[in-house]
PDB file of N, CA and C in Angstrom:
ATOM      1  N   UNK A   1      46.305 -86.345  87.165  1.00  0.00           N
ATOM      2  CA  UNK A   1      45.796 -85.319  86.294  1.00  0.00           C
ATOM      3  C   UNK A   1      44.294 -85.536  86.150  1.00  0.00           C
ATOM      4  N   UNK A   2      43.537 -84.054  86.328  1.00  0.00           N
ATOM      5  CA  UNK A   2      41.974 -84.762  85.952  1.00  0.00           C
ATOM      6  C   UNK A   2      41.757 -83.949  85.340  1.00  0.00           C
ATOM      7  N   UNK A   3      40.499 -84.655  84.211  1.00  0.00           N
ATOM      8  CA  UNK A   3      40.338 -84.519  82.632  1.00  0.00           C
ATOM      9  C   UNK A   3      38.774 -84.524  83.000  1.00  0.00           C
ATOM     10  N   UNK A   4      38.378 -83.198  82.550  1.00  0.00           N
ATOM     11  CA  UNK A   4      36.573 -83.179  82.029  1.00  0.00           C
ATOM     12  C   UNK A   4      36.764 -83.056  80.595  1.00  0.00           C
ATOM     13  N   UNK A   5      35.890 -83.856  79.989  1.00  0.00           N
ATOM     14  CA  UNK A   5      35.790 -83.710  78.323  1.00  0.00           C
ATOM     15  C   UNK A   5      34.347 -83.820  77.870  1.00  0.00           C
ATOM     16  N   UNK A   6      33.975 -83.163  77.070  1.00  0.00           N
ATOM     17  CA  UNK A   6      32.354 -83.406  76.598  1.00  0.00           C
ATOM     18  C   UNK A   6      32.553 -83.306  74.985  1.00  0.00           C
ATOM     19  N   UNK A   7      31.403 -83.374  74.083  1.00  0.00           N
ATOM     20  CA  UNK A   7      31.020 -83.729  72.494  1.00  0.00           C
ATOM     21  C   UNK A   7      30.180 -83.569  72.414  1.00  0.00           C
ATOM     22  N   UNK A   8      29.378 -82.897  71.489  1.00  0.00           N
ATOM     23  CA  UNK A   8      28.466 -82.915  71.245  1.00  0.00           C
ATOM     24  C   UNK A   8      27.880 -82.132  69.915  1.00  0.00           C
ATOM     25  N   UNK A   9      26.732 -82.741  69.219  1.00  0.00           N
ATOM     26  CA  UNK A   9      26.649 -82.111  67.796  1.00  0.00           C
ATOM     27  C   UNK A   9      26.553 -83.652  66.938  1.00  0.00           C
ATOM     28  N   UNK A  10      26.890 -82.919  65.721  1.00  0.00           N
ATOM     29  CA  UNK A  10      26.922 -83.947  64.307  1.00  0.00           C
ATOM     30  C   UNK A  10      25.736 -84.255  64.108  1.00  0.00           C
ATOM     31  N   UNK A  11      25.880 -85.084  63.224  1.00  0.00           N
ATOM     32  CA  UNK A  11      24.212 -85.287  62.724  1.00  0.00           C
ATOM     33  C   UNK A  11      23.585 -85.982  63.334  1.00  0.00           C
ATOM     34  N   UNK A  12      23.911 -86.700  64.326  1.00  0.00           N
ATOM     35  CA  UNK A  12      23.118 -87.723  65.244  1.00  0.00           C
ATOM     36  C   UNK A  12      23.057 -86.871  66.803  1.00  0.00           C
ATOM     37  N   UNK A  13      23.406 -85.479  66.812  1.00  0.00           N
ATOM     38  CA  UNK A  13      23.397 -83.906  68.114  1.00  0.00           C
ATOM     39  C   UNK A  13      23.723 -85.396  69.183  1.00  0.00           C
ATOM     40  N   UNK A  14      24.825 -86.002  69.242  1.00  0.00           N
ATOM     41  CA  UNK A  14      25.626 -86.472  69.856  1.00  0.00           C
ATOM     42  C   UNK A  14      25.788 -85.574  71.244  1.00  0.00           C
ATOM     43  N   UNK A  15      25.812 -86.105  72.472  1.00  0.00           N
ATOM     44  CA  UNK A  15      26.014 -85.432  73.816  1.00  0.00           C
ATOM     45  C   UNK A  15      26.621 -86.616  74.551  1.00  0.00           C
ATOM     46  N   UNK A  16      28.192 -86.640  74.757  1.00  0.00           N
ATOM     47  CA  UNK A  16      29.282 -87.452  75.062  1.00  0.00           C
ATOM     48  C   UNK A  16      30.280 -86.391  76.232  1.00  0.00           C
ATOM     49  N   UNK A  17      30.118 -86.977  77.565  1.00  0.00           N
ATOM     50  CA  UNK A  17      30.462 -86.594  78.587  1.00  0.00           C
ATOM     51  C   UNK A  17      32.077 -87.782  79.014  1.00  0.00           C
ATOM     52  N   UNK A  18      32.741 -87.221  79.408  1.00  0.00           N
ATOM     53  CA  UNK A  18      33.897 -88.141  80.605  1.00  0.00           C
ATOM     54  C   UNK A  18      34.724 -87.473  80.928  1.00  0.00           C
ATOM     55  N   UNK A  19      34.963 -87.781  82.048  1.00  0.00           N
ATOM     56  CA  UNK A  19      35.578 -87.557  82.933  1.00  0.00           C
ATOM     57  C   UNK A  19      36.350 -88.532  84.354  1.00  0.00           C
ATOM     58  N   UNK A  20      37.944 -87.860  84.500  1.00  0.00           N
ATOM     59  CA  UNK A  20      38.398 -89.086  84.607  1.00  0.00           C
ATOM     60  C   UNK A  20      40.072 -87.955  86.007  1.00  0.00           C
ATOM     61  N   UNK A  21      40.247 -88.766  86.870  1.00  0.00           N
ATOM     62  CA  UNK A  21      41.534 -88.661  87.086  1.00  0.00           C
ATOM     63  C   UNK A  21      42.611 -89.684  86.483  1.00  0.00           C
ATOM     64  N   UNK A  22      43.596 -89.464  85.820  1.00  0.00           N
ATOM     65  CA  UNK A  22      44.615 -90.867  85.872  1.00  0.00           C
ATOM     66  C   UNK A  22      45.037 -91.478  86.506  1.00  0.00           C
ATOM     67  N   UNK A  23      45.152 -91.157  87.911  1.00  0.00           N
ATOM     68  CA  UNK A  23      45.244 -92.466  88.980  1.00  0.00           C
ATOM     69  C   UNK A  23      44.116 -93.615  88.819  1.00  0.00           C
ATOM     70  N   UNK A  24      42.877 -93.141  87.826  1.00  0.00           N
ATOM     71  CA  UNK A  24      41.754 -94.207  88.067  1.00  0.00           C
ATOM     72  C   UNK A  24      41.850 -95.643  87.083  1.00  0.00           C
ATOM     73  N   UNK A  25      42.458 -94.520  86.200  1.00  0.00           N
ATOM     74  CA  UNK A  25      42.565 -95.266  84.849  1.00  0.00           C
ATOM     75  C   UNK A  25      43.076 -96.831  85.089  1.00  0.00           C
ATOM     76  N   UNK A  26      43.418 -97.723  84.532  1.00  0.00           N
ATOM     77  CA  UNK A  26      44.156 -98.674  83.716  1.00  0.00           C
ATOM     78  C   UNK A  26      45.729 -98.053  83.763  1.00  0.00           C
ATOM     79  N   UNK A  27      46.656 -98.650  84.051  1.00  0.00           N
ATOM     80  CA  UNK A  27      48.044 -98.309  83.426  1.00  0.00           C
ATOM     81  C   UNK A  27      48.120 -98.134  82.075  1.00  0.00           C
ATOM     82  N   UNK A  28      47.415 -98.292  81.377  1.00  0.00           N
ATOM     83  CA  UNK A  28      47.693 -98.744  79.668  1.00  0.00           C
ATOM     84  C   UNK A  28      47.118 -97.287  79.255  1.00  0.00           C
ATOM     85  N   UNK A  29      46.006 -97.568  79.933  1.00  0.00           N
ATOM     86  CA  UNK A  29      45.051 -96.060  79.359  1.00  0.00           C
ATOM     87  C   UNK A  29      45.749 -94.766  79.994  1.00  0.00           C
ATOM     88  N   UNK A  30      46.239 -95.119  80.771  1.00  0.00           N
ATOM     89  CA  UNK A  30      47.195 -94.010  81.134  1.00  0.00           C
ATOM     90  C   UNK A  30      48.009 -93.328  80.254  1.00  0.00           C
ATOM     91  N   UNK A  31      48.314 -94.191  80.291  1.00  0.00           N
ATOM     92  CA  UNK A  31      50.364 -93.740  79.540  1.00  0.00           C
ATOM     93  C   UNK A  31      49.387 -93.342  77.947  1.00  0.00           C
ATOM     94  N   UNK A  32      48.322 -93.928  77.129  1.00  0.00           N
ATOM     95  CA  UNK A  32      48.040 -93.283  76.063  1.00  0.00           C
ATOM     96  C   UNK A  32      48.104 -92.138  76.061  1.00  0.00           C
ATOM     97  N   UNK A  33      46.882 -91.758  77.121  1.00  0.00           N
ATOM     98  CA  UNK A  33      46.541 -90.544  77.382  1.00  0.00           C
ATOM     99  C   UNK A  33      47.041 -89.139  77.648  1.00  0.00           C
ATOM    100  N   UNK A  34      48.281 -90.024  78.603  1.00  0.00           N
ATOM    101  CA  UNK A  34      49.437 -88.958  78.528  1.00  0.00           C
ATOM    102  C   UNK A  34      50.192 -88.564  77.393  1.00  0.00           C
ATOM    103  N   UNK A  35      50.716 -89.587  77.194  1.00  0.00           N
ATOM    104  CA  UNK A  35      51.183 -89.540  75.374  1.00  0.00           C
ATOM    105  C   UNK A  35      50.586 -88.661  74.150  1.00  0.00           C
ATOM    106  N   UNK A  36      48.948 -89.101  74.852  1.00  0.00           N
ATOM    107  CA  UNK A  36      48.564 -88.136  73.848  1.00  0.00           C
ATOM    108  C   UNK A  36      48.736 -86.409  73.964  1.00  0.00           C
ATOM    109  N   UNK A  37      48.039 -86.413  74.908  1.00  0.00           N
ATOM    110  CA  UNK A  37      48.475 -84.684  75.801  1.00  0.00           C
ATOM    111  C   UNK A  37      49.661 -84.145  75.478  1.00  0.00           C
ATOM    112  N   UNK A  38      50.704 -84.818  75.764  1.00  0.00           N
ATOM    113  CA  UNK A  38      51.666 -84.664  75.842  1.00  0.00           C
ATOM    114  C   UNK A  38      51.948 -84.261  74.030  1.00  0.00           C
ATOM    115  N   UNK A  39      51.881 -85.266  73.292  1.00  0.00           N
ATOM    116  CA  UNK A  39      51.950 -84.878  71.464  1.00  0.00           C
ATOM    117  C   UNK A  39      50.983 -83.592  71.172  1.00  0.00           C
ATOM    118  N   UNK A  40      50.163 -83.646  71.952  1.00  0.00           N
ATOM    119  CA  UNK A  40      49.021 -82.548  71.359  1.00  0.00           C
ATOM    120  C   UNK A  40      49.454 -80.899  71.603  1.00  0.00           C
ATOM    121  N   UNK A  41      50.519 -80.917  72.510  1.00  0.00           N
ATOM    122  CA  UNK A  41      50.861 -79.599  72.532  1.00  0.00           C
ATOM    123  C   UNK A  41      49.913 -78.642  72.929  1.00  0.00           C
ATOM    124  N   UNK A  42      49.387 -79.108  74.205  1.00  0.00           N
ATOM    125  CA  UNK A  42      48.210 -78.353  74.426  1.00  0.00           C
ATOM    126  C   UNK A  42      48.297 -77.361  75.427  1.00  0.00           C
ATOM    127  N   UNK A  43      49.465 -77.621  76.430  1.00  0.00           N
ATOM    128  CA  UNK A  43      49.926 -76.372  77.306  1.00  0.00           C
ATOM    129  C   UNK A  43      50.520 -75.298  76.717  1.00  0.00           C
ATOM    130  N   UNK A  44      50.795 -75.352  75.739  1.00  0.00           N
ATOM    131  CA  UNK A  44      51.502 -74.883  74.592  1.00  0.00           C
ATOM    132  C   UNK A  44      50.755 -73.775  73.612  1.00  0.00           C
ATOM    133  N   UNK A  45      49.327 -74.186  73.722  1.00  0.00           N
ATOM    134  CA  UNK A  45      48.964 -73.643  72.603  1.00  0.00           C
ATOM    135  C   UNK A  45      48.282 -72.023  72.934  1.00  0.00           C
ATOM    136  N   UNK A  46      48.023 -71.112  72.341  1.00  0.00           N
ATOM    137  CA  UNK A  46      47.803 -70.098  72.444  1.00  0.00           C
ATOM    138  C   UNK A  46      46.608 -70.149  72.965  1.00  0.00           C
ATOM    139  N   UNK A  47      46.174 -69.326  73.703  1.00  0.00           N
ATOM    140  CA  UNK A  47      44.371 -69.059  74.093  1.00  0.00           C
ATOM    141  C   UNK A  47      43.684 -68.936  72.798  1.00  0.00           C
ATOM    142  N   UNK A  48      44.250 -67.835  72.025  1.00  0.00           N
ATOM    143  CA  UNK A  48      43.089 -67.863  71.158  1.00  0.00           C
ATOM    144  C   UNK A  48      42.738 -69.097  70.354  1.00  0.00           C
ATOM    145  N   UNK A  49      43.985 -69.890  69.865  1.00  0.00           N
ATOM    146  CA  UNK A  49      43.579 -70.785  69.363  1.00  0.00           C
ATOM    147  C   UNK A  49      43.081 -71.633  69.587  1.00  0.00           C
ATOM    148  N   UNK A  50      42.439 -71.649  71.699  1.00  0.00           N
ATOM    149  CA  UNK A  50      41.531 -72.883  71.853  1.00  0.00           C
ATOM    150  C   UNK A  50      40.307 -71.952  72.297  1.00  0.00           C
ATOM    151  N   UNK A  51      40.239 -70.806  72.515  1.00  0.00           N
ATOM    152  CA  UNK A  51      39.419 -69.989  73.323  1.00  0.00           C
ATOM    153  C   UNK A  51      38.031 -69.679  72.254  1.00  0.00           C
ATOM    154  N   UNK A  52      38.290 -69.510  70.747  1.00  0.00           N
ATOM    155  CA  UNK A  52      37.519 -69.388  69.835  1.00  0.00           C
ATOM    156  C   UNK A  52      36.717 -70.350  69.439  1.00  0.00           C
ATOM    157  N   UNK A  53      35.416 -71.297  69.242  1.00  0.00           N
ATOM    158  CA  UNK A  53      35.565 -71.999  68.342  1.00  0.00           C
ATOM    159  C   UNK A  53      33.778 -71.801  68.320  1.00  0.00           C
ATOM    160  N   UNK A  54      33.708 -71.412  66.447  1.00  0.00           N
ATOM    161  CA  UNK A  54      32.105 -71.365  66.192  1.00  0.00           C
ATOM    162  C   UNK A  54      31.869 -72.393  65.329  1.00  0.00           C
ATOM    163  N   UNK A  55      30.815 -73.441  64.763  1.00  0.00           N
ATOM    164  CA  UNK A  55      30.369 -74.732  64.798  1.00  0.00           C
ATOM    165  C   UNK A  55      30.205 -74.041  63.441  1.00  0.00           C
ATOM    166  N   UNK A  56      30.913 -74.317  61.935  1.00  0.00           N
ATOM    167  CA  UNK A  56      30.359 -74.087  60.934  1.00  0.00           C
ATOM    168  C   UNK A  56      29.842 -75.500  60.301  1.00  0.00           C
ATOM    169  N   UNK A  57      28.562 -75.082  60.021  1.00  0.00           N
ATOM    170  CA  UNK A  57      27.749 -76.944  59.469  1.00  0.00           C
ATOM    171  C   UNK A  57      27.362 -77.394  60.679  1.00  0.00           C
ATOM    172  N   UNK A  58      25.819 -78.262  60.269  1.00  0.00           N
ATOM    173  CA  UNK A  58      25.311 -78.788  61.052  1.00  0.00           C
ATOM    174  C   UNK A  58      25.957 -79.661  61.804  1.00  0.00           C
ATOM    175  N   UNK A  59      26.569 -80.151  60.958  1.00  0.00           N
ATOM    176  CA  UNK A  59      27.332 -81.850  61.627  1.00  0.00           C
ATOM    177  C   UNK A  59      28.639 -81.822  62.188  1.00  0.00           C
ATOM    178  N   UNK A  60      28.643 -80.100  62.826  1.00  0.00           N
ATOM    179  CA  UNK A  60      30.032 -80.357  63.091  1.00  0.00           C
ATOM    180  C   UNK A  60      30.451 -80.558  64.670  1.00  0.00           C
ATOM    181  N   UNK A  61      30.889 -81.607  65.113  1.00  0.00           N
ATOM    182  CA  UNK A  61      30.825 -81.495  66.880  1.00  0.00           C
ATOM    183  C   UNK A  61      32.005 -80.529  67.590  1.00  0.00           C
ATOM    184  N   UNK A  62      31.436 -80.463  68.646  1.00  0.00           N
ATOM    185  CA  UNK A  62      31.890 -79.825  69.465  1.00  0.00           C
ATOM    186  C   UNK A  62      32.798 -79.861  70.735  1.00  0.00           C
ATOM    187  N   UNK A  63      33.836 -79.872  71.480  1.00  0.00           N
ATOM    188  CA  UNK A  63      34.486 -80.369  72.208  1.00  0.00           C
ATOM    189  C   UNK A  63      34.799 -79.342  72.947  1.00  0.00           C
ATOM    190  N   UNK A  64      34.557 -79.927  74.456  1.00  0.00           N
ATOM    191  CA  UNK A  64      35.152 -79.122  75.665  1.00  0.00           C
ATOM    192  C   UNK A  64      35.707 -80.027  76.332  1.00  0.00           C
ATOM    193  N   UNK A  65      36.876 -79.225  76.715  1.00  0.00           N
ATOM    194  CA  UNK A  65      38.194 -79.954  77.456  1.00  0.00           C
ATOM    195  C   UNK A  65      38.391 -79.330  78.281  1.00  0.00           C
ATOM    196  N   UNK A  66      38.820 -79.586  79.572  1.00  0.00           N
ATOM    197  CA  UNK A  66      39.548 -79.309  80.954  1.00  0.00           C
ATOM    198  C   UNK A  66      40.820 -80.254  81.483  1.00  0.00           C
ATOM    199  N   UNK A  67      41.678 -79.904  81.272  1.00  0.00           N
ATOM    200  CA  UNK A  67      42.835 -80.240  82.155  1.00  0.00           C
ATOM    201  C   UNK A  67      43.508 -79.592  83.229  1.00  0.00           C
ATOM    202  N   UNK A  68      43.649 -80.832  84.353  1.00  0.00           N
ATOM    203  CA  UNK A  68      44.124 -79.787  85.602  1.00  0.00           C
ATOM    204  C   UNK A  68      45.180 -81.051  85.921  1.00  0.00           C
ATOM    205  N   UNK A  69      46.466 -80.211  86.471  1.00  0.00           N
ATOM    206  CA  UNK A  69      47.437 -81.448  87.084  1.00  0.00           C
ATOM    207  C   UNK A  69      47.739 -80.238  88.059  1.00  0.00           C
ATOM    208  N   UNK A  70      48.736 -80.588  89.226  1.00  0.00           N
ATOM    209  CA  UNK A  70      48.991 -80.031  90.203  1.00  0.00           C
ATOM    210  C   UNK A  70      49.594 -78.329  89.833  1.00  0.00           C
ATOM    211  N   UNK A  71      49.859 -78.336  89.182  1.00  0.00           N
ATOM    212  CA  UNK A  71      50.868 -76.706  88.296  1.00  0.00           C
ATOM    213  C   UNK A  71      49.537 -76.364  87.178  1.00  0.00           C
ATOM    214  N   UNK A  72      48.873 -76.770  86.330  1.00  0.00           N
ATOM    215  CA  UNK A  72      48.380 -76.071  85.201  1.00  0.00           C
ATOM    216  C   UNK A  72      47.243 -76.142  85.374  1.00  0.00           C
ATOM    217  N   UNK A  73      46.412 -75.564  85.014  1.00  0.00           N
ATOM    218  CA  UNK A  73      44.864 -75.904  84.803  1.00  0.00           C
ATOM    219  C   UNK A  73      44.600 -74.436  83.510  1.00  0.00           C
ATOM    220  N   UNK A  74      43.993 -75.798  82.515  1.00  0.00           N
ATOM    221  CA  UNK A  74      43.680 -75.011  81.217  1.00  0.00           C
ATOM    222  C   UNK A  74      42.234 -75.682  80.615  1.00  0.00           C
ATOM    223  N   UNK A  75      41.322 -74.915  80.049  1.00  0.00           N
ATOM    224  CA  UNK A  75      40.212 -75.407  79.332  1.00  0.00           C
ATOM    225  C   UNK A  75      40.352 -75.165  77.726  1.00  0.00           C
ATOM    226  N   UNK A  76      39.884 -75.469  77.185  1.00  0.00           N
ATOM    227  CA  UNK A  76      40.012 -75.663  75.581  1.00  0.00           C
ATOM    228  C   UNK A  76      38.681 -75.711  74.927  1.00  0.00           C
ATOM    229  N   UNK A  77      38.202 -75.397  73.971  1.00  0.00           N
ATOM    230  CA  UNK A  77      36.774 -75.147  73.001  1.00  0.00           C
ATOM    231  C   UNK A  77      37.258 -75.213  71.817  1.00  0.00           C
ATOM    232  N   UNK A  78      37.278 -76.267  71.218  1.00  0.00           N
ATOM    233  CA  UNK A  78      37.114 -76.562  69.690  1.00  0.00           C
ATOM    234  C   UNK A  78      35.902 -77.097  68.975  1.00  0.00           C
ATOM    235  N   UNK A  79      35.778 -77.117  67.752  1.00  0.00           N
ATOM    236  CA  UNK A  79      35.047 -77.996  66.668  1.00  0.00           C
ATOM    237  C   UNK A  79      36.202 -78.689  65.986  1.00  0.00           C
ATOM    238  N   UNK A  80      35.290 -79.744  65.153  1.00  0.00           N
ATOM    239  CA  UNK A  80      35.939 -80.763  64.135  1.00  0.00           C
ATOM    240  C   UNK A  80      36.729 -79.550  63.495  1.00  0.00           C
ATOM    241  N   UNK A  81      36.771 -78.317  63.187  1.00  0.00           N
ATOM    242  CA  UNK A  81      37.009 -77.645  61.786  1.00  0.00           C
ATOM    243  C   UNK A  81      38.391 -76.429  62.489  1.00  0.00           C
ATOM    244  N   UNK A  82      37.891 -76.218  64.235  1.00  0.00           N
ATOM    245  CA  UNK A  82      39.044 -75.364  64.830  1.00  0.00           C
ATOM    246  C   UNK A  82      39.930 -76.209  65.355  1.00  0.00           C
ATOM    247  N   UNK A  83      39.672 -77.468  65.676  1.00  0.00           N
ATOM    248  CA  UNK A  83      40.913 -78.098  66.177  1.00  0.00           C
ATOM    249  C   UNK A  83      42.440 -78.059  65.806  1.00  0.00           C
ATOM    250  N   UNK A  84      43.274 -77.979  66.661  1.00  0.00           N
ATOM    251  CA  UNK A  84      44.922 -77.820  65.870  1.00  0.00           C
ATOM    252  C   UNK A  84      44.963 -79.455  65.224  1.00  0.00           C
ATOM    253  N   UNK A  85      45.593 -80.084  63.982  1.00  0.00           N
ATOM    254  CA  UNK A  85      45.708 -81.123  63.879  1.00  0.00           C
ATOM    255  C   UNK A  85      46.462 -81.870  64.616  1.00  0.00           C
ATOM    256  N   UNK A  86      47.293 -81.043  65.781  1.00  0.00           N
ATOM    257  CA  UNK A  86      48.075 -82.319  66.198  1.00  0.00           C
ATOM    258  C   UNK A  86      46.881 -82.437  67.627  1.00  0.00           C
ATOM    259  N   UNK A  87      45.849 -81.694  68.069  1.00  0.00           N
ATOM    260  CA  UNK A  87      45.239 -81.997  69.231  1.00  0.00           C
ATOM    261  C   UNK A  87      44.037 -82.945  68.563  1.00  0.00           C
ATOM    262  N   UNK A  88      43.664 -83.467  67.579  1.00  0.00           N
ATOM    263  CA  UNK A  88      42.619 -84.244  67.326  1.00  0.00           C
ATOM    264  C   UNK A  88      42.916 -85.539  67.578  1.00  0.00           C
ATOM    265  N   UNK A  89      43.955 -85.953  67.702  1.00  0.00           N
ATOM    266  CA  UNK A  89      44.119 -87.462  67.753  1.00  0.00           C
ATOM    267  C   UNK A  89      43.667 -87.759  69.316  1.00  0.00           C
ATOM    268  N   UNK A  90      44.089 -86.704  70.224  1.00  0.00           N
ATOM    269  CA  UNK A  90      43.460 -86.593  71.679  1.00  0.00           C
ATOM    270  C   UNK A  90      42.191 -86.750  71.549  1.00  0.00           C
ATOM    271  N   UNK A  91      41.533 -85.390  71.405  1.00  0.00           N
ATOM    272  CA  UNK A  91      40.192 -85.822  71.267  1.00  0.00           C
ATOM    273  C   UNK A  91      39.601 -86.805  70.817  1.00  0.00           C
ATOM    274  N   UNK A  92      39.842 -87.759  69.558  1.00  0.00           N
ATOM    275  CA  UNK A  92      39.493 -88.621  68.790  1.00  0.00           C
ATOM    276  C   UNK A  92      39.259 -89.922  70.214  1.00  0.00           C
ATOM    277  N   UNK A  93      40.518 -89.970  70.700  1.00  0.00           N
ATOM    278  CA  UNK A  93      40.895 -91.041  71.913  1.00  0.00           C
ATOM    279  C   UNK A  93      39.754 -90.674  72.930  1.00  0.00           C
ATOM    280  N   UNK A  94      39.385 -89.420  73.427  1.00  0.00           N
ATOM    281  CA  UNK A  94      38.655 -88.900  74.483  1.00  0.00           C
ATOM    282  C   UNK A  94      36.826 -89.539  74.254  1.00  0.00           C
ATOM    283  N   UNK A  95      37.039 -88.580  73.095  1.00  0.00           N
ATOM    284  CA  UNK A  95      35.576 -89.564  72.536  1.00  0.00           C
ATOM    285  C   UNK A  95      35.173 -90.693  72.447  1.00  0.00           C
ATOM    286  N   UNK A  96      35.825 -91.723  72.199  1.00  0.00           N
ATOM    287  CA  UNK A  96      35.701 -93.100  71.972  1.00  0.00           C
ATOM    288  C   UNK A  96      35.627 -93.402  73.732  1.00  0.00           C
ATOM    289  N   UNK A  97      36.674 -92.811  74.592  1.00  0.00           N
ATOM    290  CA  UNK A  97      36.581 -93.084  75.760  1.00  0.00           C
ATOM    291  C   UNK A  97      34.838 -92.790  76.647  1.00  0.00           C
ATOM    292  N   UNK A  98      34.301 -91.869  76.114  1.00  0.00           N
ATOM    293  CA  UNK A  98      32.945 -91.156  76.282  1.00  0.00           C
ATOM    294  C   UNK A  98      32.334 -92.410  75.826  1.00  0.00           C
ATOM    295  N   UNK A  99      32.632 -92.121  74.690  1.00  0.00           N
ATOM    296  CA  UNK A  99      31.424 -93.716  73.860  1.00  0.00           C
ATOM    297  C   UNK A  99      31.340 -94.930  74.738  1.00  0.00           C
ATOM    298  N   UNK A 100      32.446 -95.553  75.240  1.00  0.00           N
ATOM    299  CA  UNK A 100      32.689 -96.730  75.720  1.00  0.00           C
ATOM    300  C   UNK A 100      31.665 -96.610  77.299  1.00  0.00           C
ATOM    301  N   UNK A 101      31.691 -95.274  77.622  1.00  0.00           N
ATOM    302  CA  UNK A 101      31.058 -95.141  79.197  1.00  0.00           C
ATOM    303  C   UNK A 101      29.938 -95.190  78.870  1.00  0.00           C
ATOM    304  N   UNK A 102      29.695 -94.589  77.946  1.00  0.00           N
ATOM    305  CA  UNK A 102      27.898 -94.407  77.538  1.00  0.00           C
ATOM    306  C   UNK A 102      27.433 -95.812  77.556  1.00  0.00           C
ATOM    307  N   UNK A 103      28.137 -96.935  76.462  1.00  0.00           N
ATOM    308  CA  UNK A 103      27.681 -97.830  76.321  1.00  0.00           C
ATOM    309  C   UNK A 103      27.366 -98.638  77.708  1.00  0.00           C
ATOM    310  N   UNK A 104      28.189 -98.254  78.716  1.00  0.00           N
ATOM    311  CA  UNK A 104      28.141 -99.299  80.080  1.00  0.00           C
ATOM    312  C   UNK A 104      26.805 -98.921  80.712  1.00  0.00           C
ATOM    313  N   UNK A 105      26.084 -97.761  80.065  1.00  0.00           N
ATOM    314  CA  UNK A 105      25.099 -97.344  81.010  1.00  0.00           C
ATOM    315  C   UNK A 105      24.183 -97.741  81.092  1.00  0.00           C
TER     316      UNK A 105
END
């Protein structure tokens, strides 16, 4: 499965890029990741509810998602404030994953 994800915004206008196939991953980071996807109900979710998303407040970030596996390919546009609650714990994971690359740089 390959995953483009970006962030960006908040009060520190944060710009957090990754991108990843899961064959690359870690086994461990795998199976999260899937897990997470998988809880987040994201093939699932309506267009509009990922297709919309306007940034109310300065500090509020921003998230673009791409998922593609051999059958689906879907993109997603949220903020902290449009996200569904069960897709934030993904993102939450995605970001930190961004953070961790940044730091290697």
């Amino acid at each position: 499965m390959y995953i483009q994800f970006s962030c960006s915004g908040g009060i520190a206008n944060f710009d957090l890029t990754f991108q990843t196939d899961t064959d690359e991953l870690p086994k461990e980071k795998t199976k999260e990741l899937l897990d997470l996807i998988e809880q987040s109900n994201l093939f699932s979710l309506e267009l509009s509810q990922g297709e919309v998303a306007t940034i109310q407040g300065a500090d509020a970030f921003l998230y673009e998602l791409r998922i593609e596996d051999d059958k689906k390919k879907k993109s997603f546009l949220f903020t902290d404030i449009t996200a569904p609650q069960e897709v934030r714990p993904l993102l939450d994971y995605l970001r930190n994953l961004a953070i961790a690359e940044k730091m290697r740089e």
